[in-house]
PDB file of N, CA and C in Angstrom:
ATOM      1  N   UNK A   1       3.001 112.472  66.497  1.00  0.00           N
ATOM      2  CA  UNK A   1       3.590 111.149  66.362  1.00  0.00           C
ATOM      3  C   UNK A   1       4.400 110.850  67.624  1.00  0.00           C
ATOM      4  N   UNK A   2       4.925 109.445  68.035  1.00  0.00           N
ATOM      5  CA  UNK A   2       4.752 109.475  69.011  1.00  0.00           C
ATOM      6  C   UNK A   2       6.311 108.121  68.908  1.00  0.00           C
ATOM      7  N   UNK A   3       7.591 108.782  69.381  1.00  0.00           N
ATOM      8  CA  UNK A   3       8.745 107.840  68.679  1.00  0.00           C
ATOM      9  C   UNK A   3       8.985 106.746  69.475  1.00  0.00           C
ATOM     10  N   UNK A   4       9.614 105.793  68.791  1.00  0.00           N
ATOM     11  CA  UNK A   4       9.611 104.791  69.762  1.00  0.00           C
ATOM     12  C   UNK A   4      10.935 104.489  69.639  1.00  0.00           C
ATOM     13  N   UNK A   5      11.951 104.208  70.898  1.00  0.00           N
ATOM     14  CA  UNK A   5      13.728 104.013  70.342  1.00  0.00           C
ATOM     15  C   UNK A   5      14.188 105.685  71.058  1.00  0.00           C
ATOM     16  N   UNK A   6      14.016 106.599  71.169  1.00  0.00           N
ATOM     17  CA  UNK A   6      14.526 107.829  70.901  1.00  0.00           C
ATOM     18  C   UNK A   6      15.778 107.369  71.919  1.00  0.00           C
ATOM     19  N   UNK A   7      15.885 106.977  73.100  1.00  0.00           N
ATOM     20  CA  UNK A   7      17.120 106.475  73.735  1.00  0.00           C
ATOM     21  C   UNK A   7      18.520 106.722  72.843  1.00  0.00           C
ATOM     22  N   UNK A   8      17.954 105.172  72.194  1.00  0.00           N
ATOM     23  CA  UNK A   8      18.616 104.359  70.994  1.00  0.00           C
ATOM     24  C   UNK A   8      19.397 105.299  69.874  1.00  0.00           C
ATOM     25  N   UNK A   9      18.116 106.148  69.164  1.00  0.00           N
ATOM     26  CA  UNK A   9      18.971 107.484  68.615  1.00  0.00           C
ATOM     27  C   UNK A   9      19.795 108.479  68.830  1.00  0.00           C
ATOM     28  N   UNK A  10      19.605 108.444  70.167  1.00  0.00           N
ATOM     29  CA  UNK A  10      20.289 109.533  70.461  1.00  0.00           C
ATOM     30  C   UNK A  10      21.638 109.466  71.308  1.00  0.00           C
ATOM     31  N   UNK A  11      21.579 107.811  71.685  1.00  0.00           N
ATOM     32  CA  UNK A  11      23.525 106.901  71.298  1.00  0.00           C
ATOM     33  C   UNK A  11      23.537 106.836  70.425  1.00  0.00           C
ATOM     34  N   UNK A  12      23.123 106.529  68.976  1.00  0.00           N
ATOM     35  CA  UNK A  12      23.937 106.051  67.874  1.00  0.00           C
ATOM     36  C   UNK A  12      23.774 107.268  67.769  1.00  0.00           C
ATOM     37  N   UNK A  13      23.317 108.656  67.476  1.00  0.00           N
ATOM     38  CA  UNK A  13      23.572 109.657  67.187  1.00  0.00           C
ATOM     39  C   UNK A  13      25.286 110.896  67.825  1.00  0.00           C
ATOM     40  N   UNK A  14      25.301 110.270  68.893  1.00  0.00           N
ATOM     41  CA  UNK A  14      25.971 110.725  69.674  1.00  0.00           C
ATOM     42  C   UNK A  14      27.308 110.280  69.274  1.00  0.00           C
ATOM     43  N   UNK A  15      27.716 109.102  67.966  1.00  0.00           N
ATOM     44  CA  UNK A  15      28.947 109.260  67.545  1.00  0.00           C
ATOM     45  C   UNK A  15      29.353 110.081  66.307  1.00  0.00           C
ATOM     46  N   UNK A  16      28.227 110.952  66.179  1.00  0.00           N
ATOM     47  CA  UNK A  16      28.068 111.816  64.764  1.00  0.00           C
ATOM     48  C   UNK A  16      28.057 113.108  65.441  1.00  0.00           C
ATOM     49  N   UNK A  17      28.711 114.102  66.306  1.00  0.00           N
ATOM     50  CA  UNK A  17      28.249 114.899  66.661  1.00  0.00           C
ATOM     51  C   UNK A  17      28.089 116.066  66.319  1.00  0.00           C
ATOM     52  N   UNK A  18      28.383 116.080  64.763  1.00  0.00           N
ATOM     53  CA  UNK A  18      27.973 117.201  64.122  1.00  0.00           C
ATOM     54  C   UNK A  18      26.306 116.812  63.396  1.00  0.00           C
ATOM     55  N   UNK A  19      25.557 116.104  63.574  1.00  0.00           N
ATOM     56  CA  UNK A  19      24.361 115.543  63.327  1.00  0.00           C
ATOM     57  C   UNK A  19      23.489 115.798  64.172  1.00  0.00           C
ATOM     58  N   UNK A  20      24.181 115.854  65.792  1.00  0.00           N
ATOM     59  CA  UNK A  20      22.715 116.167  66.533  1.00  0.00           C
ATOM     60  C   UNK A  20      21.957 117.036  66.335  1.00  0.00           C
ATOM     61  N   UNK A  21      21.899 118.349  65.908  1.00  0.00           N
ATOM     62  CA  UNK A  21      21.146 119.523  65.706  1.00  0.00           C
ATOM     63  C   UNK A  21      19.743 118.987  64.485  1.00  0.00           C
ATOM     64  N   UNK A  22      20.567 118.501  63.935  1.00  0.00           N
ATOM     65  CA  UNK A  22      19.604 117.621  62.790  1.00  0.00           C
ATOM     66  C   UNK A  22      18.390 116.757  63.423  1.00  0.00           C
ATOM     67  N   UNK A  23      19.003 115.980  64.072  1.00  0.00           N
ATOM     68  CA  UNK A  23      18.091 114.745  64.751  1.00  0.00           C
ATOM     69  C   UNK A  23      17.132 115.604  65.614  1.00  0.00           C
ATOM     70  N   UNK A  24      17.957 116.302  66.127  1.00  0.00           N
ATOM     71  CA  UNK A  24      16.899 117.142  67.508  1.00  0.00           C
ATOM     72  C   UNK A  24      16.107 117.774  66.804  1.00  0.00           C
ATOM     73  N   UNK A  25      16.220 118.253  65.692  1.00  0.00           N
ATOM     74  CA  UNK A  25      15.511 119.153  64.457  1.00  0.00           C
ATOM     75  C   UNK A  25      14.140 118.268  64.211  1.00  0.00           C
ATOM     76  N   UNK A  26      14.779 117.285  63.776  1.00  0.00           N
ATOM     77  CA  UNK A  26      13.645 115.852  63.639  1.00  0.00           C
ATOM     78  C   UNK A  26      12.949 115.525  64.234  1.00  0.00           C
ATOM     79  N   UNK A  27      13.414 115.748  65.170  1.00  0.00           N
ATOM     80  CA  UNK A  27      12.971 114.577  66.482  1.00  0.00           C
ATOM     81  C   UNK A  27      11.574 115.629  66.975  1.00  0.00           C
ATOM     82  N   UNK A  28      11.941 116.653  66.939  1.00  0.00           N
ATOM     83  CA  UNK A  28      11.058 118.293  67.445  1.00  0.00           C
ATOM     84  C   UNK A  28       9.785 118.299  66.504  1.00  0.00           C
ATOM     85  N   UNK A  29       9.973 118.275  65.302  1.00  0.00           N
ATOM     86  CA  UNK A  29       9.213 118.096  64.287  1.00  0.00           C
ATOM     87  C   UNK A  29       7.930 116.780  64.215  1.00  0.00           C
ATOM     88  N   UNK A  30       8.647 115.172  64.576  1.00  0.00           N
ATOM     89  CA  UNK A  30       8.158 114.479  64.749  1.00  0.00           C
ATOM     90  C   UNK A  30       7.062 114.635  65.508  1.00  0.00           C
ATOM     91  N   UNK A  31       7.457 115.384  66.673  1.00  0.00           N
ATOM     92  CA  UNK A  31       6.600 115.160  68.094  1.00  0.00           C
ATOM     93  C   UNK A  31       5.208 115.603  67.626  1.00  0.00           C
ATOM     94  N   UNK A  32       5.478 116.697  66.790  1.00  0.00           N
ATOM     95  CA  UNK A  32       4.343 118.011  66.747  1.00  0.00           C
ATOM     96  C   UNK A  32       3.574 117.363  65.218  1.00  0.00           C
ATOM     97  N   UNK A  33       3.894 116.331  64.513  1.00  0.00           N
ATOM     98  CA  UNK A  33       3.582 116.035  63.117  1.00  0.00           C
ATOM     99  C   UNK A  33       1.974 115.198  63.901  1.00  0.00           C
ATOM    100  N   UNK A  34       1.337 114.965  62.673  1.00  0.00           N
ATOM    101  CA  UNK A  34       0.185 113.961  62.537  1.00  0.00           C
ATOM    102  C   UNK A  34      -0.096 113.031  61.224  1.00  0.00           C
ATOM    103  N   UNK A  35       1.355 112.906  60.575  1.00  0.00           N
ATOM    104  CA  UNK A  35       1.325 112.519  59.038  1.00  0.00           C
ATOM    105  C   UNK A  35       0.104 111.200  58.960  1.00  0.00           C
ATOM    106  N   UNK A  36      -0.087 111.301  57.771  1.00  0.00           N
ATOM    107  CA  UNK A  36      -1.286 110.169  57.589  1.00  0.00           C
ATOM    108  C   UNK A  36      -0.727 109.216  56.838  1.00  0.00           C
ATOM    109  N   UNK A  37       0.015 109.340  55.723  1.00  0.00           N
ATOM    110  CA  UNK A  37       0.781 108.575  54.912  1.00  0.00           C
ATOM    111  C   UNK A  37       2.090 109.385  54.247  1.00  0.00           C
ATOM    112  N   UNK A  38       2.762 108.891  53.362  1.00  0.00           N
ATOM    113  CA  UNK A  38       4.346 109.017  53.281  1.00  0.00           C
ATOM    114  C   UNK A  38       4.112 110.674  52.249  1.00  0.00           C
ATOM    115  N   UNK A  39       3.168 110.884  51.639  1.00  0.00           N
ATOM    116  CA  UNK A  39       2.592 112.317  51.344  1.00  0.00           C
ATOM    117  C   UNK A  39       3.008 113.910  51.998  1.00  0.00           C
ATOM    118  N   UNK A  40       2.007 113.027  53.510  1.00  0.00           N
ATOM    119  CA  UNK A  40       2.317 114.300  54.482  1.00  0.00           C
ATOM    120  C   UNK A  40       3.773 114.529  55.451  1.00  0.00           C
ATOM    121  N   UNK A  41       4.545 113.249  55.124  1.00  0.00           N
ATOM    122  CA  UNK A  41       6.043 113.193  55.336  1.00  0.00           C
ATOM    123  C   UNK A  41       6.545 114.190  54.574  1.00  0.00           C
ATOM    124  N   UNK A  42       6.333 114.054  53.090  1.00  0.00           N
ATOM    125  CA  UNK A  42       7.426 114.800  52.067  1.00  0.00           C
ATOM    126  C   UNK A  42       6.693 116.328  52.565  1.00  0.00           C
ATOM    127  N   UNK A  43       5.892 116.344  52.685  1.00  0.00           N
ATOM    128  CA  UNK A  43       5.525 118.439  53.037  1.00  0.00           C
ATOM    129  C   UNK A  43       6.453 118.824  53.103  1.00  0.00           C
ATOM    130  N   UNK A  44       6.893 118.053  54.376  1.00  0.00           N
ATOM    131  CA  UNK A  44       7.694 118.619  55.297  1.00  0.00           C
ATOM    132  C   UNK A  44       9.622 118.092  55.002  1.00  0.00           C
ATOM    133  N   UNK A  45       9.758 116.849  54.292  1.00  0.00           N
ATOM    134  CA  UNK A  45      11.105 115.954  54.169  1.00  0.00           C
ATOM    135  C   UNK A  45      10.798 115.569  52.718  1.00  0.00           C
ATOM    136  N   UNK A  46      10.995 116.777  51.637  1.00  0.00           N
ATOM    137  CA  UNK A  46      10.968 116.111  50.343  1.00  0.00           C
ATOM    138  C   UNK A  46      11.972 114.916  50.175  1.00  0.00           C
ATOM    139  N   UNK A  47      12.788 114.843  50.038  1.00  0.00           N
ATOM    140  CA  UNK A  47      13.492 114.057  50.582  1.00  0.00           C
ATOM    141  C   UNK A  47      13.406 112.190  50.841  1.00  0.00           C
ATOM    142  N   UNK A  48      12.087 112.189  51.769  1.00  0.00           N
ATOM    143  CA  UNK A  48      12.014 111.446  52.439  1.00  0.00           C
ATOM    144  C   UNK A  48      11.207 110.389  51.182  1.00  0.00           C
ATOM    145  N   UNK A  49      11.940 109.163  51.644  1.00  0.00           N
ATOM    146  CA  UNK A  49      11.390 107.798  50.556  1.00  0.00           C
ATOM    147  C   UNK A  49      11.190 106.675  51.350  1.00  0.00           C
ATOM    148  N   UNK A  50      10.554 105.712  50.893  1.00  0.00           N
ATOM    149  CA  UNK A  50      10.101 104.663  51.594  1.00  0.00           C
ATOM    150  C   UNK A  50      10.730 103.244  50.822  1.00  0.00           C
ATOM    151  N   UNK A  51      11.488 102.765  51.561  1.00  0.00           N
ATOM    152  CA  UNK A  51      12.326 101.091  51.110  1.00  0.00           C
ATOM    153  C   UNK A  51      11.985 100.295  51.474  1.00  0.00           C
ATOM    154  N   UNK A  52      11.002  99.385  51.236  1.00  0.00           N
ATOM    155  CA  UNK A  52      10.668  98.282  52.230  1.00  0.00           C
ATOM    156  C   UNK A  52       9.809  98.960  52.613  1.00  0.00           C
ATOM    157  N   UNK A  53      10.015  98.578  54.155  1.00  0.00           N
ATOM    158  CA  UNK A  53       8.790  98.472  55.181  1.00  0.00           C
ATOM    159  C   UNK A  53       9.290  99.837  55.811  1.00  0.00           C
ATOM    160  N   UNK A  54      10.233 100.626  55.400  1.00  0.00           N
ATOM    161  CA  UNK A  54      11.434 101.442  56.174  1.00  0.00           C
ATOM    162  C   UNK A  54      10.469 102.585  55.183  1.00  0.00           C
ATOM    163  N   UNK A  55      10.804 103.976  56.207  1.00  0.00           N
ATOM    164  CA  UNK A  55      10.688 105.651  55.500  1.00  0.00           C
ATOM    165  C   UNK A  55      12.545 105.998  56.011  1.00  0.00           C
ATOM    166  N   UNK A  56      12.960 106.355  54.805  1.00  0.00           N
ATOM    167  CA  UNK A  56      14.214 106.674  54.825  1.00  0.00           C
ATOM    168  C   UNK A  56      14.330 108.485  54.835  1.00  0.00           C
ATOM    169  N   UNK A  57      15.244 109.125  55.628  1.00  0.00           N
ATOM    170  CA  UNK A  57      15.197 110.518  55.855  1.00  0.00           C
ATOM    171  C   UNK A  57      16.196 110.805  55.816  1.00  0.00           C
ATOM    172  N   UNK A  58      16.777 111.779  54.317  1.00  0.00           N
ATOM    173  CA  UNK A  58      18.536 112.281  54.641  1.00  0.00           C
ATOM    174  C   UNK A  58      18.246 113.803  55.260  1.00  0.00           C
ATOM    175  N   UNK A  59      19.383 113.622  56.316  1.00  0.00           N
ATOM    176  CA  UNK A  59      19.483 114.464  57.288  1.00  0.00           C
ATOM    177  C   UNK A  59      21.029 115.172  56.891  1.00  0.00           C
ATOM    178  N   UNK A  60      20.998 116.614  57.390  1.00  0.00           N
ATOM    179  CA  UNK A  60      22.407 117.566  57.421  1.00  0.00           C
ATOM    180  C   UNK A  60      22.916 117.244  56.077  1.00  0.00           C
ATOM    181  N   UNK A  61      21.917 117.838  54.735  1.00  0.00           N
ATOM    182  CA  UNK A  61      22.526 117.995  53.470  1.00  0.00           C
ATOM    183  C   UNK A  61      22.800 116.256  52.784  1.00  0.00           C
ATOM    184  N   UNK A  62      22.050 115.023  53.565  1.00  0.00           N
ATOM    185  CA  UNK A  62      21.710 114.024  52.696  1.00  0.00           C
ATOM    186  C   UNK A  62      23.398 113.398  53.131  1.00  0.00           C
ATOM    187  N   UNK A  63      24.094 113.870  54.140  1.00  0.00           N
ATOM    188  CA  UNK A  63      25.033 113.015  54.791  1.00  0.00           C
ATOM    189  C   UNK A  63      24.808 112.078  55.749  1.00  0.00           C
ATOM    190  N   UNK A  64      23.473 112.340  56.518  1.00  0.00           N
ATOM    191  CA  UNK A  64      23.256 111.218  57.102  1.00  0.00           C
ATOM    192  C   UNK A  64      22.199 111.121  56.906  1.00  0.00           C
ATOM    193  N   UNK A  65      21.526 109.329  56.872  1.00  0.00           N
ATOM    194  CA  UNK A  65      20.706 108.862  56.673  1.00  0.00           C
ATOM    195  C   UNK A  65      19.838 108.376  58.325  1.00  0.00           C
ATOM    196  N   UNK A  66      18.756 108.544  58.511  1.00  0.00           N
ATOM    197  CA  UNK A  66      17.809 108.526  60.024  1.00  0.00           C
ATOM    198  C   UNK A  66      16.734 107.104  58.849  1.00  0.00           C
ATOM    199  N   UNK A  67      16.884 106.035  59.175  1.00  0.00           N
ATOM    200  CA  UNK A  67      15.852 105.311  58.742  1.00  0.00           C
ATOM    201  C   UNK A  67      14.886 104.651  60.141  1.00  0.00           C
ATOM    202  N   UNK A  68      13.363 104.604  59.667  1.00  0.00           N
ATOM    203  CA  UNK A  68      12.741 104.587  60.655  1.00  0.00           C
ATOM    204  C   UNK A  68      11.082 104.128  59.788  1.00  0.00           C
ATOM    205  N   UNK A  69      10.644 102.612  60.716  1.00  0.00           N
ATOM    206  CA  UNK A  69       9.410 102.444  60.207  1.00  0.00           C
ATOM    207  C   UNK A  69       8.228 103.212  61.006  1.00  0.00           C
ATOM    208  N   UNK A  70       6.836 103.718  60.054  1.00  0.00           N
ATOM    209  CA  UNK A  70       6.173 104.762  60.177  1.00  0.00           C
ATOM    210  C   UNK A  70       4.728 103.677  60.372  1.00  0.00           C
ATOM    211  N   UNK A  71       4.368 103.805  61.705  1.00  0.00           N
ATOM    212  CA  UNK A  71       2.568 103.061  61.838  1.00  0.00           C
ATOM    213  C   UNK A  71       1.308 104.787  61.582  1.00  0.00           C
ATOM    214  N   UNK A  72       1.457 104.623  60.735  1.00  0.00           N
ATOM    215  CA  UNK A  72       0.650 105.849  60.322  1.00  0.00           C
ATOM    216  C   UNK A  72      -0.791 105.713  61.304  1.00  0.00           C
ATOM    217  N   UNK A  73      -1.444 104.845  61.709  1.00  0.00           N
ATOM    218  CA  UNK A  73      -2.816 104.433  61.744  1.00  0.00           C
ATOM    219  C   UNK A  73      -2.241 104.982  63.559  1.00  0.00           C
ATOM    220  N   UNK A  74      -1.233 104.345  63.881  1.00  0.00           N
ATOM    221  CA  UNK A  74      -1.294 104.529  65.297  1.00  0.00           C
ATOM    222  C   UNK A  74      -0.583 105.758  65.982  1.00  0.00           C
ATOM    223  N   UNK A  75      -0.158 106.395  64.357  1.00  0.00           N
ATOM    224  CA  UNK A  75       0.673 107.801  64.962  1.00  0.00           C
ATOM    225  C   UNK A  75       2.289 107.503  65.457  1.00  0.00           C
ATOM    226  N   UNK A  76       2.514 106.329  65.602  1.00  0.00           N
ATOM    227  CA  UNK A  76       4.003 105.757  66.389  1.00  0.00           C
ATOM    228  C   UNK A  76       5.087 105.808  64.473  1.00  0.00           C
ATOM    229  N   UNK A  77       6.284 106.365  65.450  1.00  0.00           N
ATOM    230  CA  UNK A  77       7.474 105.807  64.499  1.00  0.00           C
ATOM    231  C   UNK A  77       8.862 105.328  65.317  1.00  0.00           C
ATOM    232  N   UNK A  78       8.981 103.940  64.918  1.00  0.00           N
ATOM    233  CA  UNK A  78      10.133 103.335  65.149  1.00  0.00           C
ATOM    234  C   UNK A  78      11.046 103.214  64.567  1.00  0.00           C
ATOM    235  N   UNK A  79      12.397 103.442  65.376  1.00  0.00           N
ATOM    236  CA  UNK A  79      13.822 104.273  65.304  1.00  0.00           C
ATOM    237  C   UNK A  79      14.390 102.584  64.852  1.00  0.00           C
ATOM    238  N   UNK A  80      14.795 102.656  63.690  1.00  0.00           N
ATOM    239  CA  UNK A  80      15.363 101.425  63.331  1.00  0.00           C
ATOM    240  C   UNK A  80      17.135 101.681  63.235  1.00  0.00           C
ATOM    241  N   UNK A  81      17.723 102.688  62.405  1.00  0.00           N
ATOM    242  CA  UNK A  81      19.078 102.886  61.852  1.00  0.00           C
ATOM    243  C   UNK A  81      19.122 104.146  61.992  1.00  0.00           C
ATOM    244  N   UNK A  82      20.428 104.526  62.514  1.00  0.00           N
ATOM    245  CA  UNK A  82      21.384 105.789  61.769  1.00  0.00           C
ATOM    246  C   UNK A  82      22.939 105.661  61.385  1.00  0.00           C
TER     247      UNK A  82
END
């Protein structure tokens, strides 16, 4: 998968700084994923739910929330909220 924003995350991440290990955790994971739909998300992020148009991901014990829309078809995920 292939992120789009990571900049972006990783300022708004940067006022949480007990979170980065998490994100970078994520972010590592992302790179190497090929999810097809919100299925092959949970494998890996039981966790992980879909609101809207949004896949929502609690991160570091479900204290922080990483929300981010998922183009499954094109492999891309865009960094909306943290």
């Amino acid at each position: 998968m292939h992120l789009i924003s990571i900049r972006n995350l990783r300022r708004d991440a940067a006022k949480y700084p007990d979170a980065i290990s998490s994100i970078n955790n994520w972010y590592a994971t992302v790179k190497k994923s090929q999810w097809k739909n919100l299925e092959d998300v949970r494998q890996i992020y039981r966790d992980a739910e879909t609101v809207g148009n949004f896949t929502v991901f609690n991160l570091k014990g479900n204290n922080y929330r990483l929300i981010v829309g998922i183009d499954y078809e094109n492999q891309t995920v865009y960094y909306k909220y943290f």
